[in-house]
Protein backbone atom coordinates (compact mmCIF):
# COMPACT_ATOMS: atom_id res chain seq x y z
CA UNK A 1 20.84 220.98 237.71
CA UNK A 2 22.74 224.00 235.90
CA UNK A 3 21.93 221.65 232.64
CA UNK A 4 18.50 221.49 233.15
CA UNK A 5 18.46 225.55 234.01
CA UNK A 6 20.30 226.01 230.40
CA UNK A 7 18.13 223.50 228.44
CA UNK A 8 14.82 225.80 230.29
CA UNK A 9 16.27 229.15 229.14
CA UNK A 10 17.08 227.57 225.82
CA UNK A 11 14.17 225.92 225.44
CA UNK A 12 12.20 229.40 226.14
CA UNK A 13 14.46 231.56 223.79
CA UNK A 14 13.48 229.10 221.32
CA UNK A 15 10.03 229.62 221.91
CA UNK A 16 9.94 233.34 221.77
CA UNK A 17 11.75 233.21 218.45
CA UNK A 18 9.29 230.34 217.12
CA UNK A 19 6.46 233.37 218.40
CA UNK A 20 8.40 235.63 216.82
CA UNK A 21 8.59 234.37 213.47
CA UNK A 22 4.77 232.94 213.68
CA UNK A 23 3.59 236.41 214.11
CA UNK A 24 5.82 238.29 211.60
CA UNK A 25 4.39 235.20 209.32
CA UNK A 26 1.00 236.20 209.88
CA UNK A 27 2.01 239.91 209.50
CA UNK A 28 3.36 239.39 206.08
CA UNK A 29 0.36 237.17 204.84
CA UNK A 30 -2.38 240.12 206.12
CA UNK A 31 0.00 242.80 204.16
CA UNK A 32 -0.19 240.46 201.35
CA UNK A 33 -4.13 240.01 201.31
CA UNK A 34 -3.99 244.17 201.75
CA UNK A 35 -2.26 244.72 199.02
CA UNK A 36 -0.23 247.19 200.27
CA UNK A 37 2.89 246.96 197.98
CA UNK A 38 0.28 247.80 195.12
CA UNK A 39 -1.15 250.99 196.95
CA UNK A 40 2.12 252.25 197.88
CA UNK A 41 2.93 251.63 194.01
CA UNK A 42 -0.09 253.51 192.91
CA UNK A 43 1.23 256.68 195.37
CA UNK A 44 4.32 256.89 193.71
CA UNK A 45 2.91 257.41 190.35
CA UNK A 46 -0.21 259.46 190.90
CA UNK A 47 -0.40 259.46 186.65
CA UNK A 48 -1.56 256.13 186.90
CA UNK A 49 -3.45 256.35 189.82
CA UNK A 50 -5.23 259.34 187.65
CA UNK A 51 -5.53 257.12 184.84
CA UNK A 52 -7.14 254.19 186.86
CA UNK A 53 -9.67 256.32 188.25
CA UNK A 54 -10.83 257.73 185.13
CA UNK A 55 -10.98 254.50 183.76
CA UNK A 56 -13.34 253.72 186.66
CA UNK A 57 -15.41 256.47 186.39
CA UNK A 58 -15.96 256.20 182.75
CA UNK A 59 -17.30 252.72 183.36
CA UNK A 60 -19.44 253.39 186.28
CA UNK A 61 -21.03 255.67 183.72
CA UNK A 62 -21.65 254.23 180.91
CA UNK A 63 -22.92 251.07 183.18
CA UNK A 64 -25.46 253.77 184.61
CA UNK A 65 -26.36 254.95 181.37
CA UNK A 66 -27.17 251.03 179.85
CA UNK A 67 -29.06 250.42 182.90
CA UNK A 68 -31.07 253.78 183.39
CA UNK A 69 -32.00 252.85 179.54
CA UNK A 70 -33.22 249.67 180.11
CA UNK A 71 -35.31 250.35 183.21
CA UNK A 72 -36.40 253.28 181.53
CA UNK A 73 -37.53 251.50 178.74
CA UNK A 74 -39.13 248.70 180.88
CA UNK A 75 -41.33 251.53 182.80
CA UNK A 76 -42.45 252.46 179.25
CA UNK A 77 -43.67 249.15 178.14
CA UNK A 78 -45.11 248.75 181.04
CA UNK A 79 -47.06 252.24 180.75
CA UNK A 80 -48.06 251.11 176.94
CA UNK A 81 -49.47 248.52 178.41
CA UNK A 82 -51.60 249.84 180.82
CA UNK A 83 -52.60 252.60 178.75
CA UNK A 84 -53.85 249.74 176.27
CA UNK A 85 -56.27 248.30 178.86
CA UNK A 86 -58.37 251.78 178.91
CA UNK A 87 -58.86 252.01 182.97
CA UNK A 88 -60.98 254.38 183.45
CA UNK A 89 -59.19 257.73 185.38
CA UNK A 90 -55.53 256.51 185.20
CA UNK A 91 -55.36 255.38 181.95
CA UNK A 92 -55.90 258.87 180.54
CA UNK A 93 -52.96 260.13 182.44
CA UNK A 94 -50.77 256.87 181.35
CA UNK A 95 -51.48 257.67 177.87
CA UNK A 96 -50.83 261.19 177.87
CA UNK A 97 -47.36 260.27 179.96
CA UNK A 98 -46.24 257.65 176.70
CA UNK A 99 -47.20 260.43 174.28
CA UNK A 100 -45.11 263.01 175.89
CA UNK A 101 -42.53 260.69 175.90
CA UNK A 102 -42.59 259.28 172.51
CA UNK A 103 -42.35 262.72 171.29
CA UNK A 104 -39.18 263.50 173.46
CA UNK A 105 -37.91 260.39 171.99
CA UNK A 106 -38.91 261.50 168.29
CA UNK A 107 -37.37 264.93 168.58
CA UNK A 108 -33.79 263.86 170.23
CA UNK A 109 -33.87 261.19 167.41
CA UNK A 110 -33.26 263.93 164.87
């Protein structure tokens, strides 16, 4: 009977420790998928965090840039366009929008 009372308790320390260790397992896998060791890096040398971020931002702008370009040239084709089919009321307005624009385009060509 005593055995069977020290093979319970060991039995449950056992599997507290196997709880233990499952959970400090899954601890060190979700501060692995954070990524915390690299933010923690990053704090310690705010030149390169600095660095990163311009990097960022320069990219975010020139990818707005491209794009604005393209959709703005896209709205423009698609103005010529109606502007060629001669509707009656808006296609005065259409064509006087693509000449002001062509001329913007002209002059900032220089």
């Amino acid at each position: 009977m005593v055995n069977d009372q020290k093979n319970a308790e060991t039995s449950t320390g056992e599997d507290q420790l196997n709880r233990i260790y499952k959970l400090t397992a899954q601890i060190a896998e979700q501060m692995e998928k954070a990524r915390i060791h690299e933010y923690t890096q990053l704090l310690r040398k705010p030149l390169r965090l600095i660095w990163l971020n311009l990097l960022a931002g320069t990219a975010r702008g020139v990818g707005i840039a491209i794009g604005f370009t393209f959709f703005a040239a896209t709205i423009i084709y698609v103005l010529q366009l109606l502007g060629a089919l001669n509707l009656p009321i808006i296609g005065d307005y259409i064509a006087d929008i693509v000449r002001i624009v062509q001329r913007q385009m002209e002059l900032k060509s220089f």
